[in-house]
Protein backbone atom coordinates (compact mmCIF):
# COMPACT_ATOMS: atom_id res chain seq x y z
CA UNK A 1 322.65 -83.26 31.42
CA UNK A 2 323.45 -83.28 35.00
CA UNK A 3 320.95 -84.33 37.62
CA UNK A 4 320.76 -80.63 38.84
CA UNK A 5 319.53 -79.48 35.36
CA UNK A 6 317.46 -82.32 35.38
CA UNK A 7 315.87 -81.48 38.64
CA UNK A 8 315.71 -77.95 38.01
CA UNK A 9 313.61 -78.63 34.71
CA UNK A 10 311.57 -81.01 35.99
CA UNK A 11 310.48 -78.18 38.64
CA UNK A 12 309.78 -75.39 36.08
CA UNK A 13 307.85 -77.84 33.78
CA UNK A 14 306.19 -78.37 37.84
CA UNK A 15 305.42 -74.89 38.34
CA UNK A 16 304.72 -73.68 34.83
CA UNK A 17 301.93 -76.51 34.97
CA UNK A 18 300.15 -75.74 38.47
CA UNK A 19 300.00 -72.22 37.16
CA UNK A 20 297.91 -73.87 33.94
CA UNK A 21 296.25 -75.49 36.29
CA UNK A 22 295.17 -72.84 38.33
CA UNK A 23 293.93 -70.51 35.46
CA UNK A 24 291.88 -73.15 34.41
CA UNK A 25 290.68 -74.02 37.68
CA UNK A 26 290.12 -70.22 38.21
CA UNK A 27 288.21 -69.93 34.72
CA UNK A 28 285.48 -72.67 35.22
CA UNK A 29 284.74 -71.37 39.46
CA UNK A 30 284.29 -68.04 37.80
CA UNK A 31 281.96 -69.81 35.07
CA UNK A 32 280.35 -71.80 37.86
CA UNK A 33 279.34 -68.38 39.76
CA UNK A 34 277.65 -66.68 36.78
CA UNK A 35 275.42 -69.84 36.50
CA UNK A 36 274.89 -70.91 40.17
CA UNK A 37 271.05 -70.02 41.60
CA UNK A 38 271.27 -68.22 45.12
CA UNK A 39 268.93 -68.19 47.66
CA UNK A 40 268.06 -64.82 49.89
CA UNK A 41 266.35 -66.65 53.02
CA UNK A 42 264.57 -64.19 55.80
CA UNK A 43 264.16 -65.63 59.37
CA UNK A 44 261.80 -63.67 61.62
CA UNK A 45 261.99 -65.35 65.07
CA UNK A 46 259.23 -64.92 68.31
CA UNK A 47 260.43 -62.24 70.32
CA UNK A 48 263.69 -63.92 72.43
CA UNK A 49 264.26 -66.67 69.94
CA UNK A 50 266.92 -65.03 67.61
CA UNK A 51 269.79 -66.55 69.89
CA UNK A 52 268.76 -69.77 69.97
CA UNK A 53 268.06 -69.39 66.02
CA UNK A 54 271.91 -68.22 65.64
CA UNK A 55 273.10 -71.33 67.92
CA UNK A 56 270.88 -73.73 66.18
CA UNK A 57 272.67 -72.29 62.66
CA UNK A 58 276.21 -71.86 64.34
CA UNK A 59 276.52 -75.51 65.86
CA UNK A 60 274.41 -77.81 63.56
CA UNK A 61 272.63 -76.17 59.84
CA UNK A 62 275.60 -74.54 58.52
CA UNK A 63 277.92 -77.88 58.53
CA UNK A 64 274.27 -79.96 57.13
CA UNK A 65 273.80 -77.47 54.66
CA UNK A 66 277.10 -78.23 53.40
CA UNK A 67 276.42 -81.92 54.00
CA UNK A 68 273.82 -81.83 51.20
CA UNK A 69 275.34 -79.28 48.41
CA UNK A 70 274.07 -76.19 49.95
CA UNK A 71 276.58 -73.43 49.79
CA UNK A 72 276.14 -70.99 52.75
CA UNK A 73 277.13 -67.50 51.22
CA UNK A 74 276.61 -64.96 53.44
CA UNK A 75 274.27 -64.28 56.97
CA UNK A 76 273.57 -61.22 58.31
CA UNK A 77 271.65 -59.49 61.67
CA UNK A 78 269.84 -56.21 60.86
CA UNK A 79 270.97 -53.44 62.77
CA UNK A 80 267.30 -51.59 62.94
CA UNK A 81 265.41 -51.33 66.13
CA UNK A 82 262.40 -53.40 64.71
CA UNK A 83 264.30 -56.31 63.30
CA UNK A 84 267.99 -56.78 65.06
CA UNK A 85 266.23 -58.39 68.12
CA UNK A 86 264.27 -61.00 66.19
CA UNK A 87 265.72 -61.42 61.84
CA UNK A 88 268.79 -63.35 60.06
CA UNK A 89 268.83 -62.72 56.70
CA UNK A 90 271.00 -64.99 54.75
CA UNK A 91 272.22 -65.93 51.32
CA UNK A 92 272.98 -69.34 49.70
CA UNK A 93 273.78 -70.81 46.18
CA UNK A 94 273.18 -74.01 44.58
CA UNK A 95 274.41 -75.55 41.27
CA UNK A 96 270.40 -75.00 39.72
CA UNK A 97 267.31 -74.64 40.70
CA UNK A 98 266.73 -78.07 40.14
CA UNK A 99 269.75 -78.98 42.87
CA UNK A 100 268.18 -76.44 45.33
CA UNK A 101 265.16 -78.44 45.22
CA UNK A 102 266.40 -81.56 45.76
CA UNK A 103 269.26 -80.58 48.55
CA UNK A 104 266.55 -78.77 50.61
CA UNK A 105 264.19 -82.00 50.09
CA UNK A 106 267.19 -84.11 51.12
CA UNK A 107 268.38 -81.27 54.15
CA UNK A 108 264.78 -81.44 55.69
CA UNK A 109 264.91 -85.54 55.65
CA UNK A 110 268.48 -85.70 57.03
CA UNK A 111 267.63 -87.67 60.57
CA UNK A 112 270.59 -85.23 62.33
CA UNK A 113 268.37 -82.06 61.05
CA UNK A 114 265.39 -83.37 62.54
CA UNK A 115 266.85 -84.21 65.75
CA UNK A 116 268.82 -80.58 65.54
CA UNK A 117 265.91 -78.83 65.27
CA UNK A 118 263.66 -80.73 67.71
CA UNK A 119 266.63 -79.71 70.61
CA UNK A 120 267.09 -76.26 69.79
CA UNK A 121 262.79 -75.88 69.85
CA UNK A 122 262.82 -78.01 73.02
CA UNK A 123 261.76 -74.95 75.21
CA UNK A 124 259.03 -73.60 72.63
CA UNK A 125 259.38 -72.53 68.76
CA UNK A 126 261.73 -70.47 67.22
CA UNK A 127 260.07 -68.61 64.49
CA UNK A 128 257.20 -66.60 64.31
CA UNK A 129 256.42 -67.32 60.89
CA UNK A 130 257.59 -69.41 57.62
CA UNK A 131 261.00 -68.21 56.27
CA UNK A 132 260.93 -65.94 53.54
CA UNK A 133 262.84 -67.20 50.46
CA UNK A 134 263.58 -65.51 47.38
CA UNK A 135 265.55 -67.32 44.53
CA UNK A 136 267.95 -65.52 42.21
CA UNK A 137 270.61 -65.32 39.29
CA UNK A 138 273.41 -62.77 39.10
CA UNK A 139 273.28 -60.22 36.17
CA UNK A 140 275.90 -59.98 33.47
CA UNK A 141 277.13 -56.88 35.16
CA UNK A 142 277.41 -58.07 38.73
CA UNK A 143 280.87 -56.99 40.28
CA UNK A 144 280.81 -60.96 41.91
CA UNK A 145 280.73 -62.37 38.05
């Protein structure tokens, strides 16, 4: 065999494998969502406070989140008069319930959160009252499954 043949059947054996490889990789994120626990989180700030809320999330709790295994999904501003001024409604995921306990137990301990939110509530508090949080699992017939 010549080294072109050689080289050209080491590269399909090459590409016939990453494609393997990213079926299966494929197959076990699309097991992973069906079992993953999200998170629907509700901010309602005092009246002012929603930029400094979106700053606070934009420069500093996204990137911690990530830091400790919380996956930020989606966020969201309402777009009615009583809540676009002052709400961010957002969606995370965790591996279980038992990992969304302990990454928000280790989030709130992480020294840089602390210090994060302690400078963005330097000139007086952001929310008007505790988040909202609702925890949930995707159906069988959820178009995200």
């Amino acid at each position: 065999m010549t080294t072109k043949l050689i080289v050209r059947a080491l590269f399909a054996l090459l590409i016939t494998g990453a494609g393997v490889f990213s079926a299966e990789v494929s197959m076990a994120q699309s097991m992973d969502i069906g079992n993953r626990i999200y998170e629907l989180r509700t901010y309602t700030t005092l009246p002012g406070r929603l930029p400094a809320l979106n700053k606070r999330f934009a420069d500093h709790t996204i990137r911690l989140f990530a830091r400790h295994g919380i996956k930020s999904e989606t966020y969201w501003i309402p777009t009615d008069d009583a809540r676009k001024d002052n709400t961010l409604i957002y969606v995370l995921s965790h591996d279980s319930q038992e990992a969304a306990d302990k990454n928000w137990k280790e989030f709130q301990a992480d020294p840089e959160w602390i210090k994060a939110r302690e400078a963005s509530e330097a000139d007086g508090k952001i929310l008007a009252k505790p988040p909202e949080r609702v925890f949930m699992k995707m159906t069988d017939y959820s178009p995200g499954k």
